[in-house]
C-alpha atoms as a PDB file:
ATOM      1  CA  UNK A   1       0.000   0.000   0.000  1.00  0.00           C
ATOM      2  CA  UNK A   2       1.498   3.082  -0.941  1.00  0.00           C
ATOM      3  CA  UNK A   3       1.417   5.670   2.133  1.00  0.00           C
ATOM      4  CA  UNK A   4       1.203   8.909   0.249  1.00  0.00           C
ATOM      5  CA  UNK A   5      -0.025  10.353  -2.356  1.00  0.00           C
ATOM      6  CA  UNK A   6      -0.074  14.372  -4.018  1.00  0.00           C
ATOM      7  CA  UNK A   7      -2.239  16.190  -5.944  1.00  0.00           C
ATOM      8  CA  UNK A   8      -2.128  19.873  -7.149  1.00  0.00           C
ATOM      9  CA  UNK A   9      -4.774  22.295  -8.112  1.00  0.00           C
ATOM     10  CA  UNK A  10      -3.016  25.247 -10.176  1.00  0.00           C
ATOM     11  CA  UNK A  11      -0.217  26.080  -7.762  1.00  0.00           C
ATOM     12  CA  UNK A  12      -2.000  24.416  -4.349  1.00  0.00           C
ATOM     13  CA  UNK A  13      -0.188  21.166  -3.659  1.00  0.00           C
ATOM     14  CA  UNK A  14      -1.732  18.888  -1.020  1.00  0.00           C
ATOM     15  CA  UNK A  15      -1.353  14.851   0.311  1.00  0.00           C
ATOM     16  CA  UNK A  16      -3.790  12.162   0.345  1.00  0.00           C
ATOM     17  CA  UNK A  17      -3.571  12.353   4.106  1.00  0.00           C
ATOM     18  CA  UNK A  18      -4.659  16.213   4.622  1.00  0.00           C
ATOM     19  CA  UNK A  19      -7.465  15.233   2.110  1.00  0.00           C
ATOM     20  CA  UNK A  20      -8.540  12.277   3.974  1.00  0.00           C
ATOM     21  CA  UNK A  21      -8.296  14.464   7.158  1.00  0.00           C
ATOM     22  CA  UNK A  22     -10.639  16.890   5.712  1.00  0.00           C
ATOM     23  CA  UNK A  23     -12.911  14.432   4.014  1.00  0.00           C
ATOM     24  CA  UNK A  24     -13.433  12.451   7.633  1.00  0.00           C
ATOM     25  CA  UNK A  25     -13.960  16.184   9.561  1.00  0.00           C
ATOM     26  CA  UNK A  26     -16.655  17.137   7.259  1.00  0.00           C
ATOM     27  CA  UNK A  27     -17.906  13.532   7.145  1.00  0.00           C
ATOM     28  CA  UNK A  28     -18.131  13.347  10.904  1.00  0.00           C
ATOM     29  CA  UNK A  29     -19.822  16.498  11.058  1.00  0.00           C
ATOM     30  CA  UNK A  30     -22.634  15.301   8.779  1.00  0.00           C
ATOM     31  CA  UNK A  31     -23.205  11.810  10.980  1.00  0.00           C
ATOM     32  CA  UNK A  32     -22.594  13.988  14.375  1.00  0.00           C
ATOM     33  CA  UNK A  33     -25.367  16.354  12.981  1.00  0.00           C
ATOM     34  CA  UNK A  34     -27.697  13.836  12.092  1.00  0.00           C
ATOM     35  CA  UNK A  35     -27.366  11.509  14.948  1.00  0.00           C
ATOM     36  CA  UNK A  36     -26.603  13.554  18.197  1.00  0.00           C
ATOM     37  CA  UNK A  37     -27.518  17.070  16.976  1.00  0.00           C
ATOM     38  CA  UNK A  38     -26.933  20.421  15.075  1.00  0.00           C
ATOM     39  CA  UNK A  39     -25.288  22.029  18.651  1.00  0.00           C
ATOM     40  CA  UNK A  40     -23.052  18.923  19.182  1.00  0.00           C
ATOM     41  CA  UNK A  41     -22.162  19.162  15.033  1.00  0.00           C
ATOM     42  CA  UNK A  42     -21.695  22.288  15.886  1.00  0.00           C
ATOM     43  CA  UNK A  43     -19.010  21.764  18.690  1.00  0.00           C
ATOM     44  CA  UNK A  44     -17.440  19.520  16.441  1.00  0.00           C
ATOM     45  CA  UNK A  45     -16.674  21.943  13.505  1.00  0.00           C
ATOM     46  CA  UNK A  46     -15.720  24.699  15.678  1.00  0.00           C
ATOM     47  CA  UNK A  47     -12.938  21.588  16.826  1.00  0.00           C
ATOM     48  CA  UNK A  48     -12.273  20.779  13.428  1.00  0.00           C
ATOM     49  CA  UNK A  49     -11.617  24.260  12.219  1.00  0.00           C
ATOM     50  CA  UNK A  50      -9.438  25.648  15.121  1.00  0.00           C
ATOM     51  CA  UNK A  51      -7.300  22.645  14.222  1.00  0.00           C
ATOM     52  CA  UNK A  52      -6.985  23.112  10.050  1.00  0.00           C
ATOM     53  CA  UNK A  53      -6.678  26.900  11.099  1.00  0.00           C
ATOM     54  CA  UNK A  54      -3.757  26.579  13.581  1.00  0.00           C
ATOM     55  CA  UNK A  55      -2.170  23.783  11.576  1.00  0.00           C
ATOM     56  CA  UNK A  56      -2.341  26.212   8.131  1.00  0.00           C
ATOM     57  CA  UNK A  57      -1.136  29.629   9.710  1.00  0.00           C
ATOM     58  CA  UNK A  58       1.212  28.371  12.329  1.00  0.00           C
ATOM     59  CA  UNK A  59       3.359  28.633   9.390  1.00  0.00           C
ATOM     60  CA  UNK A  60       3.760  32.307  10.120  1.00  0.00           C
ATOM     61  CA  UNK A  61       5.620  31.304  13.225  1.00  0.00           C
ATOM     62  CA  UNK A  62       7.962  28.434  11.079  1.00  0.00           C
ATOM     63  CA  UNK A  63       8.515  30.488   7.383  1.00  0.00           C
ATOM     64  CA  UNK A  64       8.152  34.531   9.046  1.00  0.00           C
ATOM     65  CA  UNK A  65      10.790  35.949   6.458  1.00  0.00           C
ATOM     66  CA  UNK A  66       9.079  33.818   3.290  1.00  0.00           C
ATOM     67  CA  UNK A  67       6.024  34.610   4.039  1.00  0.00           C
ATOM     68  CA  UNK A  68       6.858  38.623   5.027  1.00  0.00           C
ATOM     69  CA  UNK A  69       8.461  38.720   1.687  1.00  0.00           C
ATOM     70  CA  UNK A  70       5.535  36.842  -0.187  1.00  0.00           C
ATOM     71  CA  UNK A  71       2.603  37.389   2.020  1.00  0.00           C
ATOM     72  CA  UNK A  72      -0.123  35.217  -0.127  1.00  0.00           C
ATOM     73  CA  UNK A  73       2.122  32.318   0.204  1.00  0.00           C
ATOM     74  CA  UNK A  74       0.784  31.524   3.352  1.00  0.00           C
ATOM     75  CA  UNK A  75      -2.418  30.151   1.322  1.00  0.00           C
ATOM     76  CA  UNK A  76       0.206  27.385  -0.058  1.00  0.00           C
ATOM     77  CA  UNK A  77       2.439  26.814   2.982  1.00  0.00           C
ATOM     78  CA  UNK A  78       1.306  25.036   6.390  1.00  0.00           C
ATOM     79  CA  UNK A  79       3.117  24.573   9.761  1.00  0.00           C
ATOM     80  CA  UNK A  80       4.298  21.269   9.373  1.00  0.00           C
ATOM     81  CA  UNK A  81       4.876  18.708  12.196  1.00  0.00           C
ATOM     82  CA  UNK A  82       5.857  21.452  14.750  1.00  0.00           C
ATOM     83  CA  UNK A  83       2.535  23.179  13.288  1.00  0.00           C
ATOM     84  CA  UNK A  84       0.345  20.013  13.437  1.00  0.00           C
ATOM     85  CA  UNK A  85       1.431  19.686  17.345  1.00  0.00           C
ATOM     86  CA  UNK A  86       0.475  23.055  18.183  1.00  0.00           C
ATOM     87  CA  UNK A  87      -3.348  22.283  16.728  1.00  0.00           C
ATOM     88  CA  UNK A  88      -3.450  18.955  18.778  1.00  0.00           C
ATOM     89  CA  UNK A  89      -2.574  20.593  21.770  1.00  0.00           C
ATOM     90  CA  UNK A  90      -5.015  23.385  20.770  1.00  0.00           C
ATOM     91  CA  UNK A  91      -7.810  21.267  19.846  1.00  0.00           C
ATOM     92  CA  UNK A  92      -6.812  19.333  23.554  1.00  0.00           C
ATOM     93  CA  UNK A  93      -7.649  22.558  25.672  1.00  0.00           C
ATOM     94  CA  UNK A  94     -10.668  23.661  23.581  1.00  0.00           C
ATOM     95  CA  UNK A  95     -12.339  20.293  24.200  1.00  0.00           C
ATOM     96  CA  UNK A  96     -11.473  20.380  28.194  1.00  0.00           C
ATOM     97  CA  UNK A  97     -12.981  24.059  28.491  1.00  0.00           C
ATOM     98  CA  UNK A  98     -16.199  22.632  26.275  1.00  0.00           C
ATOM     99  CA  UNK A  99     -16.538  19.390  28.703  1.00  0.00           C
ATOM    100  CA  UNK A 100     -16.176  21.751  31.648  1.00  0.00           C
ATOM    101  CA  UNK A 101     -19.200  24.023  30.483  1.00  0.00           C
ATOM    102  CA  UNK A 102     -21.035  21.097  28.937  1.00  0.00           C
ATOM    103  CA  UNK A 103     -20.778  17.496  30.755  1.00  0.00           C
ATOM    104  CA  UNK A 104     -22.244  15.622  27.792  1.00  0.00           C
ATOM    105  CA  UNK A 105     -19.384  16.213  25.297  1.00  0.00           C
ATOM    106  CA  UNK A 106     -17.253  13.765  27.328  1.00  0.00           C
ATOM    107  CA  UNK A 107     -19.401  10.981  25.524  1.00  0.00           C
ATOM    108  CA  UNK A 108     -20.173  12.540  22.540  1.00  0.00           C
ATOM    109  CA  UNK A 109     -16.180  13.779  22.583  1.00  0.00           C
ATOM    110  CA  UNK A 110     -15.079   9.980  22.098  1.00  0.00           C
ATOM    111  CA  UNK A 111     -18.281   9.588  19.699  1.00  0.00           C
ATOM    112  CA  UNK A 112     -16.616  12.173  16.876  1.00  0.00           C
ATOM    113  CA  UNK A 113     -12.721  11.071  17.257  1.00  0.00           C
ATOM    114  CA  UNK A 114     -13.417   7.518  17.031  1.00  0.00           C
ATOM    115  CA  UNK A 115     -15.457   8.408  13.739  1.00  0.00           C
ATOM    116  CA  UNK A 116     -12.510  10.661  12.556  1.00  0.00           C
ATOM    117  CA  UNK A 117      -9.887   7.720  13.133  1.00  0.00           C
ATOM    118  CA  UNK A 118     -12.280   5.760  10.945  1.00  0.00           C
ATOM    119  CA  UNK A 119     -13.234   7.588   8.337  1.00  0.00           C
ATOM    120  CA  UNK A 120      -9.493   9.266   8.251  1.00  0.00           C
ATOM    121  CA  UNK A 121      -7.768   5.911   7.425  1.00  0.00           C
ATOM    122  CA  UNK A 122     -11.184   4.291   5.524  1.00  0.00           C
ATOM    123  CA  UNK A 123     -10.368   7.731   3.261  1.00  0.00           C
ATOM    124  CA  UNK A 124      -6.825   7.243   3.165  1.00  0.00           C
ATOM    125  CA  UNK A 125      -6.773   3.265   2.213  1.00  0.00           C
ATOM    126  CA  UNK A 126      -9.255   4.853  -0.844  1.00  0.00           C
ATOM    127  CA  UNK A 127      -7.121   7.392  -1.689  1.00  0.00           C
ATOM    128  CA  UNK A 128      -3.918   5.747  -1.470  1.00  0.00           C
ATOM    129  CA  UNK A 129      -5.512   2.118  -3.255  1.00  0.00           C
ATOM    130  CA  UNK A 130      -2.847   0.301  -5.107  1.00  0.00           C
ATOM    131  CA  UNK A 131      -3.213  -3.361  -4.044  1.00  0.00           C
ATOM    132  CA  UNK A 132      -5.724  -6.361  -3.008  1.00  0.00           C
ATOM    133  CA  UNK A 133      -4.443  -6.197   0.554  1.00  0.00           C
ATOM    134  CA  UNK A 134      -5.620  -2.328   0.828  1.00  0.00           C
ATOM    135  CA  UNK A 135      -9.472  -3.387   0.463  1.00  0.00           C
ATOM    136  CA  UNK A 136      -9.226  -5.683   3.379  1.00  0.00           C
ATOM    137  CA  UNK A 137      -8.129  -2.628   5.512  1.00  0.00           C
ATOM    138  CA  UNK A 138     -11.013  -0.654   3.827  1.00  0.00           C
ATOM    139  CA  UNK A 139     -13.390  -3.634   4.910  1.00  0.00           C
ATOM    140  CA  UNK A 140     -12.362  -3.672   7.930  1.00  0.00           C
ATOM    141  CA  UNK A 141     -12.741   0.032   8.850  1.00  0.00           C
ATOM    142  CA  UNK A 142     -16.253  -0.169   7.203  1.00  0.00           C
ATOM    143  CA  UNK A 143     -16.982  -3.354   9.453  1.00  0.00           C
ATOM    144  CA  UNK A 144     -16.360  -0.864  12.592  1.00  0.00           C
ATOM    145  CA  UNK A 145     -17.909   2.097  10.824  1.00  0.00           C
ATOM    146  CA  UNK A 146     -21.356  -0.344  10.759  1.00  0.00           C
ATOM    147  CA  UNK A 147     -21.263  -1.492  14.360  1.00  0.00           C
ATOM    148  CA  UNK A 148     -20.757   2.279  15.367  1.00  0.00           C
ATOM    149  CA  UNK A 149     -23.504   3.662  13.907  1.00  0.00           C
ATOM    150  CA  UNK A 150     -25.819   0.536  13.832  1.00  0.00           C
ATOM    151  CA  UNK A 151     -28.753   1.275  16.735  1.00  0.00           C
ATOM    152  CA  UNK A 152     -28.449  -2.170  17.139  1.00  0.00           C
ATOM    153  CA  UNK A 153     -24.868  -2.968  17.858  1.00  0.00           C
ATOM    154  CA  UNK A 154     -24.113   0.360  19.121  1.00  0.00           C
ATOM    155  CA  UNK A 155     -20.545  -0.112  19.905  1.00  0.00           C
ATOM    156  CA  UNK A 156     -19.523   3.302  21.028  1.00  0.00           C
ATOM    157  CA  UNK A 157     -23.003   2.910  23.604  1.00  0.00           C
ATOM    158  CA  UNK A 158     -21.967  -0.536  24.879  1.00  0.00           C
ATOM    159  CA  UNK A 159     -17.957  -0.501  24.728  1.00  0.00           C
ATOM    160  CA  UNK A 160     -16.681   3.221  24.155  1.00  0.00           C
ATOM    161  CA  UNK A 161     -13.091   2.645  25.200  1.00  0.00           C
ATOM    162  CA  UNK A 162     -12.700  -1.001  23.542  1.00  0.00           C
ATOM    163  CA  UNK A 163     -13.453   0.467  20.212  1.00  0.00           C
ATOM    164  CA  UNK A 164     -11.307   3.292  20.359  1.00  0.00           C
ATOM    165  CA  UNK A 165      -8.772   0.635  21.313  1.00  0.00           C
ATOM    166  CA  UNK A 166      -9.524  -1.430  18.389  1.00  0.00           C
ATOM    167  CA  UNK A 167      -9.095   1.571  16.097  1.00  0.00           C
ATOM    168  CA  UNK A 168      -6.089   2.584  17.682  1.00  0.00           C
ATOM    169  CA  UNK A 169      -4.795  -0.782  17.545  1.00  0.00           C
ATOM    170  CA  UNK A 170      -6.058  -0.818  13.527  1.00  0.00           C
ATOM    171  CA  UNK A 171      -4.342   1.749  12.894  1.00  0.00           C
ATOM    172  CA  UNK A 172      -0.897   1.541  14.351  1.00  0.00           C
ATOM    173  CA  UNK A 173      -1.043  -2.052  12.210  1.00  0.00           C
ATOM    174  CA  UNK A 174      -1.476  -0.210   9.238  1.00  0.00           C
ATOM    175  CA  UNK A 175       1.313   2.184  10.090  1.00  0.00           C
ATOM    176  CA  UNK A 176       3.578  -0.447  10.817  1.00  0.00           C
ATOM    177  CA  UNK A 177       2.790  -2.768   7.882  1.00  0.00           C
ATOM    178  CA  UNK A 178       3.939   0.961   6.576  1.00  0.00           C
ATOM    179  CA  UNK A 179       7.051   1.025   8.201  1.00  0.00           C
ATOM    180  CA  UNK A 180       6.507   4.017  10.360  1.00  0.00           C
ATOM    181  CA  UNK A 181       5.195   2.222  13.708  1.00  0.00           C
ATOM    182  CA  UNK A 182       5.878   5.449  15.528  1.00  0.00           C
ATOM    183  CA  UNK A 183       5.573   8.343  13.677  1.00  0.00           C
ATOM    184  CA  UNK A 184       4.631  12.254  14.953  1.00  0.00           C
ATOM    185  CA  UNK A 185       1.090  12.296  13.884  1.00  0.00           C
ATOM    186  CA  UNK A 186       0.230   8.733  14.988  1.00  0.00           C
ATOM    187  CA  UNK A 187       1.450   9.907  18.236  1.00  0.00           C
ATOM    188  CA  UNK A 188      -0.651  13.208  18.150  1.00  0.00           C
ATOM    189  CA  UNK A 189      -3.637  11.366  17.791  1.00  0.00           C
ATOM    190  CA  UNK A 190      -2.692   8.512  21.051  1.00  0.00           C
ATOM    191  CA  UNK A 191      -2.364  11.770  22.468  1.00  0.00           C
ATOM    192  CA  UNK A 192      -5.948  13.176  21.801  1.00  0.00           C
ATOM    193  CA  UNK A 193      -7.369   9.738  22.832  1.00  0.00           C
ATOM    194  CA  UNK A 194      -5.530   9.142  26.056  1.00  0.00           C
ATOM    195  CA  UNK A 195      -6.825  12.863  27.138  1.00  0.00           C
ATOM    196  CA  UNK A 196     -10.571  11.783  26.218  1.00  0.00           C
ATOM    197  CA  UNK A 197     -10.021   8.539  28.491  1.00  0.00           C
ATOM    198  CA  UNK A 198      -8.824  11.023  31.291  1.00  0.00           C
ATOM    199  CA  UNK A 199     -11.891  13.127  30.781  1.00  0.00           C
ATOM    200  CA  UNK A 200     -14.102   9.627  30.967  1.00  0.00           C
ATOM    201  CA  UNK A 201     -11.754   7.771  33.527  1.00  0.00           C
ATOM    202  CA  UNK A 202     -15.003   7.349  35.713  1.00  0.00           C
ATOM    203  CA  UNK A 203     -16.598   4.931  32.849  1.00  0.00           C
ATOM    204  CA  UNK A 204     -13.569   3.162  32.258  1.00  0.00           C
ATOM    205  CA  UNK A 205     -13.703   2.386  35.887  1.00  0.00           C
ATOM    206  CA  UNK A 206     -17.388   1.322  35.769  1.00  0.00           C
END
């Protein structure tokens, strides 16, 4: 499976992986809308943009004399790894301040990042598709996708923390069939899942 791919639109230049990131935000929005609520979709996009916006124009901070010298490149340029850690850690406190005015969005908190791991590497495995092997990691992400948002099976009701788990666990296989078992923003993202099994420590318990 090939890990990366680029396209360009005129002089824009972008990955597979920030278009599967922004395919699974706006897909998660949609099934957060239509299954929690238009307040808790809500939530989530106001999460999902502070983290594209910090990411894209923490670049100031990383290229200042590029960008001072060509100021519209900063539509073409983002902050990088050092950028993409300063919107996790941003995203991080905005969802602690929203879970301390609103005690729901601890649930519905794990709810939308287990559906953004999903639909990230489901969109991802698509966009990246070279081999056999690659729809038997799109089937498989599918298979959880269906017992997530199946009334019936309701796996994020009846085992939250085991499915993020399982998705975690998914995808570090992936990576590591990859060769890149460890890398920054697999990290960032055991990062944003051990905080929202802090925030819910009292149902892991139970």
């Amino acid at each position: 499976m090939s890990t990366i791919e680029w396209y360009n639109i005129n002089a824009l230049i972008f990955s597979s992986s920030q278009a599967a990131l922004l395919l699974s935000f706006f897909t998660t929005w949609l099934i957060i809308r239509q299954t929690v609520g238009k307040d808790a979709a809500n939530h989530a996009s106001n999460l999902f943009f502070a983290y594209v916006l910090v990411w894209k124009f923490s670049s100031v901070l990383f290229y200042w004399d590029f960008i001072w010298r060509a100021p519209m490149s900063v539509i073409y340029y983002n902050g990088g790894l050092y950028g993409m850690w300063i919107a996790t850690i941003t995203v991080v406190i905005l969802y602690a301040i929203r879970v301390k005015k609103q005690e729901e969005w601890r649930k519905i908190g794990i709810k939308t990042w287990v559906l953004v791991l999903l639909l990230f590497e489901g969109y991802k495995a698509v966009l990246t598709y070279s081999m056999w092997t690659d729809g038997l990691w799109i089937a498989g992400y599918l298979f959880i996708l269906i017992g997530v948002l199946t009334p019936k099976i309701a796996l994020l009701k009846e085992a939250p923390f085991m499915t993020l788990l399982v998705v975690l666990a998914l995808q570090w296989l992936s990576s590591s069939i990859n060769g890149e078992a460890f890398h920054q923003p697999l990290l960032a993202g055991w990062l944003i899942s051990a905080v929202l099994m802090v925030f819910n420590r009292k149902e892991i318990k139970s």
